[in-house]
N, C-alpha and C. Protein backbone atom coordinates (compact mmCIF):
# COMPACT_ATOMS: atom_id res chain seq x y z
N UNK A 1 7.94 -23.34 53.18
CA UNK A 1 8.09 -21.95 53.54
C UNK A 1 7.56 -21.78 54.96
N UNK A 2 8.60 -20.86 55.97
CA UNK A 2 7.99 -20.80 57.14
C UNK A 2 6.63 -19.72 57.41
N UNK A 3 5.87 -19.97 58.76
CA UNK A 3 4.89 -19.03 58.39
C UNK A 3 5.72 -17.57 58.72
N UNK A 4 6.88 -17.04 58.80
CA UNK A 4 7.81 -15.71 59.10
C UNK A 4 7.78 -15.65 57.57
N UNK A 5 8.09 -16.31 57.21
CA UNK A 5 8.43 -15.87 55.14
C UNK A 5 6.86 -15.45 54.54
N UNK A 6 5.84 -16.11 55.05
CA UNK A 6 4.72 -15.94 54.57
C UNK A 6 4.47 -15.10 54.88
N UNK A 7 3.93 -14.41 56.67
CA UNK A 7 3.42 -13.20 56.71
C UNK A 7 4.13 -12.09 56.62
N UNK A 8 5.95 -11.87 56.06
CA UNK A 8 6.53 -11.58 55.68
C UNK A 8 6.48 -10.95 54.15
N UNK A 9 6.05 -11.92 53.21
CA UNK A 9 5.54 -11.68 51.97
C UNK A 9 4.30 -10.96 51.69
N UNK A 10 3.39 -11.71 52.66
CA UNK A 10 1.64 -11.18 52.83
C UNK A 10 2.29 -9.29 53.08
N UNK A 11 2.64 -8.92 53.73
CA UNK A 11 3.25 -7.65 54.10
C UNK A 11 3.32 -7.19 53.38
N UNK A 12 4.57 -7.58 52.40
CA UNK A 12 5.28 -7.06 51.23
C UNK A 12 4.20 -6.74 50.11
N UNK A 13 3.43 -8.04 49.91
CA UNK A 13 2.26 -7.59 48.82
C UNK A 13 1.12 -6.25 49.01
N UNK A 14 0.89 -6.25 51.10
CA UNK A 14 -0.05 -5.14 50.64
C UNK A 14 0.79 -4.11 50.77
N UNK A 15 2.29 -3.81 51.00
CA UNK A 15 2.53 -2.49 50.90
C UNK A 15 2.63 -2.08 49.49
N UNK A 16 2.78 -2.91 48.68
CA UNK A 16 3.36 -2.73 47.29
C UNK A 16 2.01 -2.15 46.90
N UNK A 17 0.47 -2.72 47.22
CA UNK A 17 -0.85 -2.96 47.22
C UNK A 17 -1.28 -1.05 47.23
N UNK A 18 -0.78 -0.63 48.82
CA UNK A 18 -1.26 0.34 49.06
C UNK A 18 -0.37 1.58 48.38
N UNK A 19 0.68 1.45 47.89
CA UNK A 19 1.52 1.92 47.22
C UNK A 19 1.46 2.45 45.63
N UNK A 20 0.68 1.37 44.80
CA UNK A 20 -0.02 1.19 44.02
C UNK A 20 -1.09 2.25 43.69
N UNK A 21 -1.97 1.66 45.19
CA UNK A 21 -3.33 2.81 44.89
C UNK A 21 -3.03 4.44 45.51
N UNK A 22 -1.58 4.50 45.79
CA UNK A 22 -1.48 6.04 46.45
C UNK A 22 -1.00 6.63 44.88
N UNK A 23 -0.20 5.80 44.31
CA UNK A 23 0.24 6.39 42.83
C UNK A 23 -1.08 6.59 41.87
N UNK A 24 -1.93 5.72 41.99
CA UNK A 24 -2.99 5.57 40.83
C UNK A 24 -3.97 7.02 41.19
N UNK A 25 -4.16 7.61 43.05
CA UNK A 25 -4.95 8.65 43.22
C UNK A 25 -4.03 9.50 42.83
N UNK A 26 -2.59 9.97 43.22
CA UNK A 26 -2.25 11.35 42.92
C UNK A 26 -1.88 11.73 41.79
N UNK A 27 -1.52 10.48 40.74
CA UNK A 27 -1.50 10.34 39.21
C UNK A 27 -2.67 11.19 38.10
N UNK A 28 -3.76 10.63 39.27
CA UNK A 28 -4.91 11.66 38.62
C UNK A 28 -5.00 13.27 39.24
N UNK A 29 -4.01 13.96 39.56
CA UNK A 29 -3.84 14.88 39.75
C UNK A 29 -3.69 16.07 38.51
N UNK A 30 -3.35 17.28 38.55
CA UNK A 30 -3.19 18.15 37.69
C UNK A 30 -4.16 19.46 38.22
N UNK A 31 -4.55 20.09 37.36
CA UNK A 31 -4.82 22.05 38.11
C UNK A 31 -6.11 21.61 38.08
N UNK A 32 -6.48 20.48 38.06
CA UNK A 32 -8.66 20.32 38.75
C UNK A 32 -9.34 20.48 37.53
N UNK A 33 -9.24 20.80 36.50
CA UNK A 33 -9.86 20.82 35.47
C UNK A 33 -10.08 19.43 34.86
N UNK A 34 -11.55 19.89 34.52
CA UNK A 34 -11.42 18.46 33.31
C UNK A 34 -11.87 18.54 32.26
N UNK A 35 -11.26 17.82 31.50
CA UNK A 35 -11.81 18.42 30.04
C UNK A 35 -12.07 17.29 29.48
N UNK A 36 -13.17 17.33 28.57
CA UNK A 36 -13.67 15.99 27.70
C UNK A 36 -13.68 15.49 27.28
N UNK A 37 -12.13 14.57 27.79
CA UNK A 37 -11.52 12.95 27.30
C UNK A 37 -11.81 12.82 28.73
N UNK A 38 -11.19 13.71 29.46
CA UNK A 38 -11.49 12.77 31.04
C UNK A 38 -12.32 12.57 31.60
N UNK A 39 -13.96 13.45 31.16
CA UNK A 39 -15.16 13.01 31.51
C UNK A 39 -15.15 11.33 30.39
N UNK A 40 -14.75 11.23 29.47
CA UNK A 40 -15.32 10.00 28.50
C UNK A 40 -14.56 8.78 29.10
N UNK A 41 -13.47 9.24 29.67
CA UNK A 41 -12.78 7.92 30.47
C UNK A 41 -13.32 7.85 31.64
N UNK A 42 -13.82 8.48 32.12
CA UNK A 42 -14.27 8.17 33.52
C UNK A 42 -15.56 7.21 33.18
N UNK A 43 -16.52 7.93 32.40
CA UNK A 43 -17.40 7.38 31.89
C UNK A 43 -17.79 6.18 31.43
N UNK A 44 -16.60 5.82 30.68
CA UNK A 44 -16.40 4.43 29.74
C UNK A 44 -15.70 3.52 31.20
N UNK A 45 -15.08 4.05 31.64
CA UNK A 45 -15.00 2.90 32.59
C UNK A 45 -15.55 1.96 33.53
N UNK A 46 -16.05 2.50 34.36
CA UNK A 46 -17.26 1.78 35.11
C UNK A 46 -18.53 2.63 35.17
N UNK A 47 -19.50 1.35 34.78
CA UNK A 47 -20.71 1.72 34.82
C UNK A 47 -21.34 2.41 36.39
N UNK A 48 -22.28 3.38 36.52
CA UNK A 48 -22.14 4.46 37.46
C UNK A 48 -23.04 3.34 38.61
N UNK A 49 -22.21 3.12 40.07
CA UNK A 49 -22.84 2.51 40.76
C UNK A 49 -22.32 1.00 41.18
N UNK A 50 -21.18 0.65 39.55
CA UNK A 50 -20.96 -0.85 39.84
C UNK A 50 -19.49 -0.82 40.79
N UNK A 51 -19.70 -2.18 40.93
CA UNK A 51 -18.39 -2.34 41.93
C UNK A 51 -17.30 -2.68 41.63
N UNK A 52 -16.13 -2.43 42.37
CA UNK A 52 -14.83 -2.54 41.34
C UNK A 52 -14.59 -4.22 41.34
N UNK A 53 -15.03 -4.45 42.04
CA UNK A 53 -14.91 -6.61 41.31
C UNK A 53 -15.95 -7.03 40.62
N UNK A 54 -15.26 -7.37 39.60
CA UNK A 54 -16.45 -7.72 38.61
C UNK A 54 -16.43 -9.15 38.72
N UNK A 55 -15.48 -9.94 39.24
CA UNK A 55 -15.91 -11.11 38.89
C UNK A 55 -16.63 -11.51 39.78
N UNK A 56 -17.09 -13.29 39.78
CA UNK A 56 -17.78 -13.91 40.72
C UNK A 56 -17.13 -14.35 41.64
N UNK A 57 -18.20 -14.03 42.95
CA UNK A 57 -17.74 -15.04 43.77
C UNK A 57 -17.00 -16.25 43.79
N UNK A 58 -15.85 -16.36 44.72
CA UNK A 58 -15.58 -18.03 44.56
C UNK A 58 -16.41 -18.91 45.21
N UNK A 59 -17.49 -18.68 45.65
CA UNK A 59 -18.27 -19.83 46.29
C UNK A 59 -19.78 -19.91 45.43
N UNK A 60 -19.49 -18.96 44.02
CA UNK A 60 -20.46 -19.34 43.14
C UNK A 60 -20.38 -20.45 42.28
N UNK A 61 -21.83 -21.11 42.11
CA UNK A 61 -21.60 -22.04 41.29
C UNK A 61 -21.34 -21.70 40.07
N UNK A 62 -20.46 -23.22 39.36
CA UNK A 62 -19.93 -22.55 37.85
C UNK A 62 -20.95 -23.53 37.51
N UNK A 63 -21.52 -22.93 36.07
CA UNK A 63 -22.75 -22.93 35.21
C UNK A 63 -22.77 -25.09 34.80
N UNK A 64 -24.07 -25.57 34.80
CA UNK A 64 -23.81 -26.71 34.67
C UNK A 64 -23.42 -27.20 33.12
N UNK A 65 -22.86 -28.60 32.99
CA UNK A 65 -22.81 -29.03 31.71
C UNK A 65 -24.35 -29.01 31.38
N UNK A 66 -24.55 -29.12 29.55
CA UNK A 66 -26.11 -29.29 29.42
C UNK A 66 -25.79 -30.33 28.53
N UNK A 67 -25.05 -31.00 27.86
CA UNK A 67 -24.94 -32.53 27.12
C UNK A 67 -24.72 -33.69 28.04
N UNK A 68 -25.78 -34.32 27.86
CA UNK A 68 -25.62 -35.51 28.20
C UNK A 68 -24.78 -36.59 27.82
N UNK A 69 -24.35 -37.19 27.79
CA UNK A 69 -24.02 -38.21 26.72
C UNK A 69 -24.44 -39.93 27.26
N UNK A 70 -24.32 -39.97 28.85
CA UNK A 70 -24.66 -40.85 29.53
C UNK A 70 -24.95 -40.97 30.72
N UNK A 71 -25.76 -42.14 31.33
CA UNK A 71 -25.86 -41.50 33.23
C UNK A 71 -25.51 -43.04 33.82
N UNK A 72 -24.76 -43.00 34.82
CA UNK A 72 -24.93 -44.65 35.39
C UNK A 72 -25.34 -44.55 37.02
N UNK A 73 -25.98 -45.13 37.30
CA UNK A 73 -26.59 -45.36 38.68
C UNK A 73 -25.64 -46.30 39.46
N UNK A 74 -25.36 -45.74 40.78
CA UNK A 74 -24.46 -46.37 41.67
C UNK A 74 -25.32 -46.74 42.76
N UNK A 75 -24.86 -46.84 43.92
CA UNK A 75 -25.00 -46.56 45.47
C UNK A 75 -26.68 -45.84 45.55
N UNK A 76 -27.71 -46.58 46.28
CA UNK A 76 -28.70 -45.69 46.24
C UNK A 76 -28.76 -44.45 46.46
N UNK A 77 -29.02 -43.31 45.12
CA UNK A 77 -29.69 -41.76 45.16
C UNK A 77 -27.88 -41.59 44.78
N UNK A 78 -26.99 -42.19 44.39
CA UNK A 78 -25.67 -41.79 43.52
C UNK A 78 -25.80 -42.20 42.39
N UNK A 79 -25.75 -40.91 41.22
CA UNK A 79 -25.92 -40.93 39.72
C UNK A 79 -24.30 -40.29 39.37
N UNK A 80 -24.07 -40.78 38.36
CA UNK A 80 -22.92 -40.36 37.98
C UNK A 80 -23.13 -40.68 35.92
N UNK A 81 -23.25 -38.65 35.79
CA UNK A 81 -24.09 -38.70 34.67
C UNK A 81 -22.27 -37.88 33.56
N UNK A 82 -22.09 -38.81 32.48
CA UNK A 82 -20.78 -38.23 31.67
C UNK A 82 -21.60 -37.02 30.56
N UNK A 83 -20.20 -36.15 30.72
CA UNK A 83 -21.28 -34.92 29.80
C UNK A 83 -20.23 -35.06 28.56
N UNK A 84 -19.07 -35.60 28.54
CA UNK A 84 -18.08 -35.08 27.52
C UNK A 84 -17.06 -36.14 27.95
N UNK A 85 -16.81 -36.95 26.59
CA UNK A 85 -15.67 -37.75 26.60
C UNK A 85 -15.01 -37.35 24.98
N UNK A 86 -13.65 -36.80 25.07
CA UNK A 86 -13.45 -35.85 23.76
C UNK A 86 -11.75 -36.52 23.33
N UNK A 87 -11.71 -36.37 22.58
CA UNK A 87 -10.43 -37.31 22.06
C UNK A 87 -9.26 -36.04 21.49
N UNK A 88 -7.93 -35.82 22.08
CA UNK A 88 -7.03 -34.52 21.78
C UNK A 88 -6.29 -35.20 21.07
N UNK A 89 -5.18 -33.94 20.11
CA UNK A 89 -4.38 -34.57 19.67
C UNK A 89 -3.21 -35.26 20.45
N UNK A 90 -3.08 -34.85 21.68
CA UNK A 90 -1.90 -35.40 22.75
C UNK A 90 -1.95 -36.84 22.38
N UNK A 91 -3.06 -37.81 22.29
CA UNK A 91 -3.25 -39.43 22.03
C UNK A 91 -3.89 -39.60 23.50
N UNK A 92 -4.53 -38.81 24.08
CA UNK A 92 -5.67 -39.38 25.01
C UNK A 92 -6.99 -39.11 25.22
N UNK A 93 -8.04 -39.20 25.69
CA UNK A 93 -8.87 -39.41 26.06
C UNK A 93 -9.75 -38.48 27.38
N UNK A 94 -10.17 -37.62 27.45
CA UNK A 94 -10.86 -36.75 28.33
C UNK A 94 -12.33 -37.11 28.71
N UNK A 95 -12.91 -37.77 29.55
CA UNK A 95 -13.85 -38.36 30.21
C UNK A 95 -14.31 -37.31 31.28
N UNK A 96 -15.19 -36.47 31.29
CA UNK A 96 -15.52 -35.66 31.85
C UNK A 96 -17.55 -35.55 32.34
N UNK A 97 -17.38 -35.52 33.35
CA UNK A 97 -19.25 -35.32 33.89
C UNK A 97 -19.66 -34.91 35.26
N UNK A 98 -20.88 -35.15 36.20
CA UNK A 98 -20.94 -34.89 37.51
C UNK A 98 -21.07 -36.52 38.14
N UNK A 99 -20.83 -36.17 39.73
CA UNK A 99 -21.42 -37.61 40.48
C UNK A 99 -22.37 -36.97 41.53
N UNK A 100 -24.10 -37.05 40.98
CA UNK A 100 -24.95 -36.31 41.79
C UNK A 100 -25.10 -37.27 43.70
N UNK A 101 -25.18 -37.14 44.78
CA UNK A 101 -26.14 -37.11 45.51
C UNK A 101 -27.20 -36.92 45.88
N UNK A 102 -28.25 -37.60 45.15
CA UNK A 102 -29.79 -37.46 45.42
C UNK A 102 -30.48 -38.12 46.43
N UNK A 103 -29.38 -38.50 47.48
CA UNK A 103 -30.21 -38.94 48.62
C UNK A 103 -30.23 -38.07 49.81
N UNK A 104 -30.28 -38.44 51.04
CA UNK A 104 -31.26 -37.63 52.04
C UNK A 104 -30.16 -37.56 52.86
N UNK A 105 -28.58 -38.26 53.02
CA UNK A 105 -27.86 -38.83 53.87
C UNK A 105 -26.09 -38.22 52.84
N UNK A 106 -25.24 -37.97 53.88
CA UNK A 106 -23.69 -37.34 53.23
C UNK A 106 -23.24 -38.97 52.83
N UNK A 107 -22.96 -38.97 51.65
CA UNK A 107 -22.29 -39.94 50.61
C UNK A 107 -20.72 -40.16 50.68
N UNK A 108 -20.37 -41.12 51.86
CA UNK A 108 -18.75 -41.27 52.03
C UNK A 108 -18.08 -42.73 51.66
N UNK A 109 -18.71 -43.24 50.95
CA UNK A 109 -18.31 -44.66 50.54
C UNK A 109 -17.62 -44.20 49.07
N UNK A 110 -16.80 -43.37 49.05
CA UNK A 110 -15.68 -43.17 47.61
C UNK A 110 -14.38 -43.98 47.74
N UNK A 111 -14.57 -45.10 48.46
CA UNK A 111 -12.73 -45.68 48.82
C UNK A 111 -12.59 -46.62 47.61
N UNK A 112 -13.69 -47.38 47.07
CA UNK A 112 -13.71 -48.03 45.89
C UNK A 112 -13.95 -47.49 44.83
N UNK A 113 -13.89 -45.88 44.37
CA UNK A 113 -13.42 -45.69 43.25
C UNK A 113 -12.11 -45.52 43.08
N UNK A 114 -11.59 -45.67 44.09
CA UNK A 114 -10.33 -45.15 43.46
C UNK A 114 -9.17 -46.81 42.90
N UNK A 115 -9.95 -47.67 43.02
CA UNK A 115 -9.52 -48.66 42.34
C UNK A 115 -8.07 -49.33 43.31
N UNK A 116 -7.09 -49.76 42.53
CA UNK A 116 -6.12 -49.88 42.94
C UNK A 116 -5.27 -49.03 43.52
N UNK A 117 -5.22 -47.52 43.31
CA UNK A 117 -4.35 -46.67 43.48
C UNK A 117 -3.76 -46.30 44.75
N UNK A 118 -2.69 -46.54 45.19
CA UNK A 118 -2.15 -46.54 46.26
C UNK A 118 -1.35 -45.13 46.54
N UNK A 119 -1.50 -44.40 45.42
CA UNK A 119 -0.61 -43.20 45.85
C UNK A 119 -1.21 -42.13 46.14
N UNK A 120 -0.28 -40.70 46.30
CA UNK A 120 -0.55 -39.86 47.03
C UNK A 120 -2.23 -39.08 46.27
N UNK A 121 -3.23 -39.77 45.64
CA UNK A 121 -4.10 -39.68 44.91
C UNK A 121 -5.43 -40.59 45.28
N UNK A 122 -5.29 -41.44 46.84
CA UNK A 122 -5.91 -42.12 46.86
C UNK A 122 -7.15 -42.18 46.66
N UNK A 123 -7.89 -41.07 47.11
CA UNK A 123 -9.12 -40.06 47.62
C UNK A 123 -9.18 -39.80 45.62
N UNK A 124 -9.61 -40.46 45.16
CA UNK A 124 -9.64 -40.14 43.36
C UNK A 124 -11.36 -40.91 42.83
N UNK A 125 -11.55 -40.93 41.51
CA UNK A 125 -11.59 -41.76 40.58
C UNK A 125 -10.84 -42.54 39.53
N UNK A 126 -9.43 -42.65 40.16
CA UNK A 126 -8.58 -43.22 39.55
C UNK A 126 -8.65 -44.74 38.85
N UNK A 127 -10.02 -45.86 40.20
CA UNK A 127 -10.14 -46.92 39.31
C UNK A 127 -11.29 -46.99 38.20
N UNK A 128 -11.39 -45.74 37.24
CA UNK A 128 -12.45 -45.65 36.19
C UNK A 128 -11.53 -46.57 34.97
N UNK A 129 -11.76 -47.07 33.95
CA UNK A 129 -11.74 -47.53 32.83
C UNK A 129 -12.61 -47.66 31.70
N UNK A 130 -12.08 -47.70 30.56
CA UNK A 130 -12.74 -47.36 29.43
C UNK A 130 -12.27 -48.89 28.29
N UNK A 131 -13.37 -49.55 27.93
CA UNK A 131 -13.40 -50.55 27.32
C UNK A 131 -13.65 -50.39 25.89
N UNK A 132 -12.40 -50.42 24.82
CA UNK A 132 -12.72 -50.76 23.63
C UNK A 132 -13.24 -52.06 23.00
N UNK A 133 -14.82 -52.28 22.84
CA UNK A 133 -15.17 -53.67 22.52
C UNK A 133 -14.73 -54.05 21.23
N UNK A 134 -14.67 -52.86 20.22
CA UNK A 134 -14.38 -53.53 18.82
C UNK A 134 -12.52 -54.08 19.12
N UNK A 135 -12.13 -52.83 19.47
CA UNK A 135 -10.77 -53.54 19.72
C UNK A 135 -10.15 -54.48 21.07
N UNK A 136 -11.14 -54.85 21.77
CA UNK A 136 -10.96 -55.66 22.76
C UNK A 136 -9.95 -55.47 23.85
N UNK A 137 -10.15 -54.61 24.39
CA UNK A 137 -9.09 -53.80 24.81
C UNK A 137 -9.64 -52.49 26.26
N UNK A 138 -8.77 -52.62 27.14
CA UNK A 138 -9.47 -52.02 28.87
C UNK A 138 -8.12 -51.14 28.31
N UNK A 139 -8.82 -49.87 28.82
CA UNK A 139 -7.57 -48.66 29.03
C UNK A 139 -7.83 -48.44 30.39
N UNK A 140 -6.81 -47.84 31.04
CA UNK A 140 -6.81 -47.02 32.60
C UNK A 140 -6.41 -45.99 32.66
N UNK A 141 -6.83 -45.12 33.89
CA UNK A 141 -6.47 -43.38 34.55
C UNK A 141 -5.04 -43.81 34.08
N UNK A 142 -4.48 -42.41 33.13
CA UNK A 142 -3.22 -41.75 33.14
C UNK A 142 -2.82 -42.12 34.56
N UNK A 143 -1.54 -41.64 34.54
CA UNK A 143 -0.61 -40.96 36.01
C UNK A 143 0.80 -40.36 35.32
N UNK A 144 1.04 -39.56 36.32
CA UNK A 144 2.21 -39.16 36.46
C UNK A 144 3.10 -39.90 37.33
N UNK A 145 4.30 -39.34 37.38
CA UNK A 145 5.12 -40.24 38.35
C UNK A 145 4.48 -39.71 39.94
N UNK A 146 3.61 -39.10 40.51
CA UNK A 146 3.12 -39.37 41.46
C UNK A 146 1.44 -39.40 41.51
N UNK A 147 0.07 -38.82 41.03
CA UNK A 147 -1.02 -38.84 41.04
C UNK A 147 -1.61 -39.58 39.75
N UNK A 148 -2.68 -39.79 39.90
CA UNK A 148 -3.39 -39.81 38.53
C UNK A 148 -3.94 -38.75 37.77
N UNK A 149 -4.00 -38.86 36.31
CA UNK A 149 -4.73 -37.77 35.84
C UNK A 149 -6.20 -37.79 35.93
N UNK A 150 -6.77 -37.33 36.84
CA UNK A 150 -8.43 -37.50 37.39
C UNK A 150 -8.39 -36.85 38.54
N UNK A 151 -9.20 -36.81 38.72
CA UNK A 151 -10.20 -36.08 39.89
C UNK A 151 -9.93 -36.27 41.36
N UNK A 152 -9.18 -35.99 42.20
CA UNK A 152 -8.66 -36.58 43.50
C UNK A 152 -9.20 -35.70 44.53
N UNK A 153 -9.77 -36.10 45.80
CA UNK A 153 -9.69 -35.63 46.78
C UNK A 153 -10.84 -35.28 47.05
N UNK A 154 -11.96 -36.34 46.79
CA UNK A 154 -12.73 -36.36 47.01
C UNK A 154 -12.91 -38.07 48.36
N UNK A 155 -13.68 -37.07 48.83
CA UNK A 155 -13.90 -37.46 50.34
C UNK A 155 -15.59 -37.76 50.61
N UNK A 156 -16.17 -36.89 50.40
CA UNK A 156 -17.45 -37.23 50.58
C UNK A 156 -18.86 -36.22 49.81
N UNK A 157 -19.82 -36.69 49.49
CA UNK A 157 -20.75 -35.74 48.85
C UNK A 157 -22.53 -35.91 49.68
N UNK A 158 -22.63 -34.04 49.95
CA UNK A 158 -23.50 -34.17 50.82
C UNK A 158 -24.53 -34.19 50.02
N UNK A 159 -26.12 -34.63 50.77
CA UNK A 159 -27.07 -34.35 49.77
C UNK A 159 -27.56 -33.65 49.06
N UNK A 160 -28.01 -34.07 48.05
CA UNK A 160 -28.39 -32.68 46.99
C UNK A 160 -27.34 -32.19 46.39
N UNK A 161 -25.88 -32.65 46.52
CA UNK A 161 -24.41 -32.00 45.81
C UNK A 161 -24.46 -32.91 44.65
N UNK A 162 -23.42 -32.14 43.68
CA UNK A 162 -22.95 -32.83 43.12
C UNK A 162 -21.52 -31.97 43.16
N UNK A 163 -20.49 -33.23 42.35
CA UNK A 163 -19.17 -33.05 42.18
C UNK A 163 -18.57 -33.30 41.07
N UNK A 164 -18.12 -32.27 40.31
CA UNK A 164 -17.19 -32.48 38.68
C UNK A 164 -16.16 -33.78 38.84
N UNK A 165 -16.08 -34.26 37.77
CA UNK A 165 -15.18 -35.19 37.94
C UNK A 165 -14.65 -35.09 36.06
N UNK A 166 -13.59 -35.52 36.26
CA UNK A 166 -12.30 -36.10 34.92
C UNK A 166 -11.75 -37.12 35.36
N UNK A 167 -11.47 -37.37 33.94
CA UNK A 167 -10.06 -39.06 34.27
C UNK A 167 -9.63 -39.00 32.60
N UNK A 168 -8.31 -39.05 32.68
CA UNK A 168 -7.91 -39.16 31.11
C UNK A 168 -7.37 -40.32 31.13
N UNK A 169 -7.31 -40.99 29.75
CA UNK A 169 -7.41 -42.31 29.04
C UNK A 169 -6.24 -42.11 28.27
N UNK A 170 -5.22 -42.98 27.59
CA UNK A 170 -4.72 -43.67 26.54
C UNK A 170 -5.75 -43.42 25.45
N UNK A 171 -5.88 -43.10 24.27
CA UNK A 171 -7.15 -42.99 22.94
C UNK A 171 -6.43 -44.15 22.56
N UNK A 172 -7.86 -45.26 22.36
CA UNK A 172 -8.23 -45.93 21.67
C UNK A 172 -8.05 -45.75 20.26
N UNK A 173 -7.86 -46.76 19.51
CA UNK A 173 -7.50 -46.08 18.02
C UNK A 173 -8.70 -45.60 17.15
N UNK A 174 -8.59 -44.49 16.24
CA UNK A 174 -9.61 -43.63 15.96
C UNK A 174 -10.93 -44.38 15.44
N UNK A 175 -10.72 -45.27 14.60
CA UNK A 175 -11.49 -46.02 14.39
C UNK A 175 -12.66 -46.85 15.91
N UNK A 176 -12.28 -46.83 16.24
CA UNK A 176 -13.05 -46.85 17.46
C UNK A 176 -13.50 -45.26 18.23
N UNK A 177 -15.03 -45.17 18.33
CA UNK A 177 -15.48 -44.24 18.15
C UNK A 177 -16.88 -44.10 19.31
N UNK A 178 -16.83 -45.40 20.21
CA UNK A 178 -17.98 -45.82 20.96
C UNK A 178 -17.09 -46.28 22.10
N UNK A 179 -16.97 -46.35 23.51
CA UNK A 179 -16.35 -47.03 24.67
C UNK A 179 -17.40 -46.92 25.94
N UNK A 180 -16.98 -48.19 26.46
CA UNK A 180 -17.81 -47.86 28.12
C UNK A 180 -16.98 -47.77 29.08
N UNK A 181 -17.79 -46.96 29.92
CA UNK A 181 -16.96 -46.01 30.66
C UNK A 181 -17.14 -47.04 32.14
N UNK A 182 -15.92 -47.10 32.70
CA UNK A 182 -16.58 -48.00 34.10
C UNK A 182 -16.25 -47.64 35.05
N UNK A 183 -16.83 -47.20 36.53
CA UNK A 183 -16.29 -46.75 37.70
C UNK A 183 -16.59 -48.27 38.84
N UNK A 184 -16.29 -48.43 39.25
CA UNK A 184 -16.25 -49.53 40.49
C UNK A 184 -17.46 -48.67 41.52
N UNK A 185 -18.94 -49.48 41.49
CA UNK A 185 -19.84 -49.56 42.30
C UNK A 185 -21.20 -48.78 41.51
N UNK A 186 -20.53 -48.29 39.90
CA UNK A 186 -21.87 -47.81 39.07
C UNK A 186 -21.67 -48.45 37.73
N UNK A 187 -23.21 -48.66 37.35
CA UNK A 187 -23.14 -49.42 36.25
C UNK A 187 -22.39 -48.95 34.94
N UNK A 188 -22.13 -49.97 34.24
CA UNK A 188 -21.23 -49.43 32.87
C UNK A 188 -22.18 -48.58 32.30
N UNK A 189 -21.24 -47.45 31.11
CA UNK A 189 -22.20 -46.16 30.47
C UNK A 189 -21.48 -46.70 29.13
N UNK A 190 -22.12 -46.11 28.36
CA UNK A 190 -21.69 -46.45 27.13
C UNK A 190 -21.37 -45.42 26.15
N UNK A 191 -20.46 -44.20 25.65
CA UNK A 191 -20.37 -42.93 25.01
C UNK A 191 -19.41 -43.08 24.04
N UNK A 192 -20.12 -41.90 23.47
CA UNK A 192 -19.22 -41.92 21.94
C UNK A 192 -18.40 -40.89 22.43
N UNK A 193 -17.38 -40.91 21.82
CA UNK A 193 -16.09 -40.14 21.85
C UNK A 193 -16.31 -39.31 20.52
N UNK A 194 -15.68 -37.71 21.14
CA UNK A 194 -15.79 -36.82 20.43
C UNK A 194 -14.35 -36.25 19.76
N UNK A 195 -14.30 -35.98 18.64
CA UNK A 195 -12.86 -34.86 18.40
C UNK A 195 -12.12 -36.24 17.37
């Protein structure tokens, strides 16, 4: 899309925008009276003082995991701790946790997680794997016909950050109920699978 179609559209949205809020003020029109449903709606609607966005910030943090299930130590002051590896009915595997920076220095050596992956996903945890020992058996990151299913585009982590990460799996057969989890440059973790 050119940027003429965009600020073209951007246009279109706030006139529709301001259009909107000219109907919503004169809507509440009528002979000035009010009578007491329209004090109780006014009332019930926003609390006196709050602001009309209720939600959060986008540059707030979202609330941390609190299950552990495992932590593996990489790269000095890089922890990479799994909070949730959960098994769907689709037939895969959801591997989910943070990769902290607890050192003093921005953390840009991520080119070896991403394993083999050569596609438009490079910047991933794509080379994670999950080892069934009873069934003897390495699973790898999903993909689609162009990315992997995991975590991409990660570039670098400054100190004191951390960064969410996923990677979905092939499920192991149910009977297998324990796997280790492996990223290239942190030690193997070892978690039970949930669901």
């Amino acid at each position: 899309m050119s940027i003429r179609h965009i600020v073209k559209a951007r246009g279109g949205v706030a006139a529709v925008g301001a259009a909107v809020m000219a109907l919503m003020l004169t809507g509440c029109g009528g002979d000035g009276a009010k009578g007491p449903k329209a004090d109780e709606k006014a009332s019930t609607a926003q609390p006196q003082g709050a602001s009309p966005n209720t939600s959060a910030p986008k540059d707030s943090p979202s609330p941390q995991p609190t299950e552990v299930l495992a932590t593996a130590n990489g790269d000095p002051g890089i922890v990479l701790t799994i909070n949730s590896a959960v098994r769907d009915p689709g037939g895969f595997v959801t591997v989910s946790g943070q990769i902290k920076n607890g050192g003093s220095g921005v953390f840009t050596k991520v080119t070896a997680w991403r394993g083999d992956e050569k596609s438009a996903s490079a910047a991933s945890v794509a080379g994670a794997t999950l080892i069934d020992k009873v069934g003897k058996k390495r699973y790898y990151v999903l993909r689609d016909s162009e990315n992997c299913l995991c975590t991409t585009g990660i570039t670098r982590i400054d100190p004191g950050a951390s960064i969410p990460f996923f990677a979905q799996f092939p499920a192991p057969p149910a009977s297998s109920t324990e796997v280790d989890f492996t990223l290239p440059t942190f030690a193997t973790a070892t978690v039970k699978i949930s669901g």
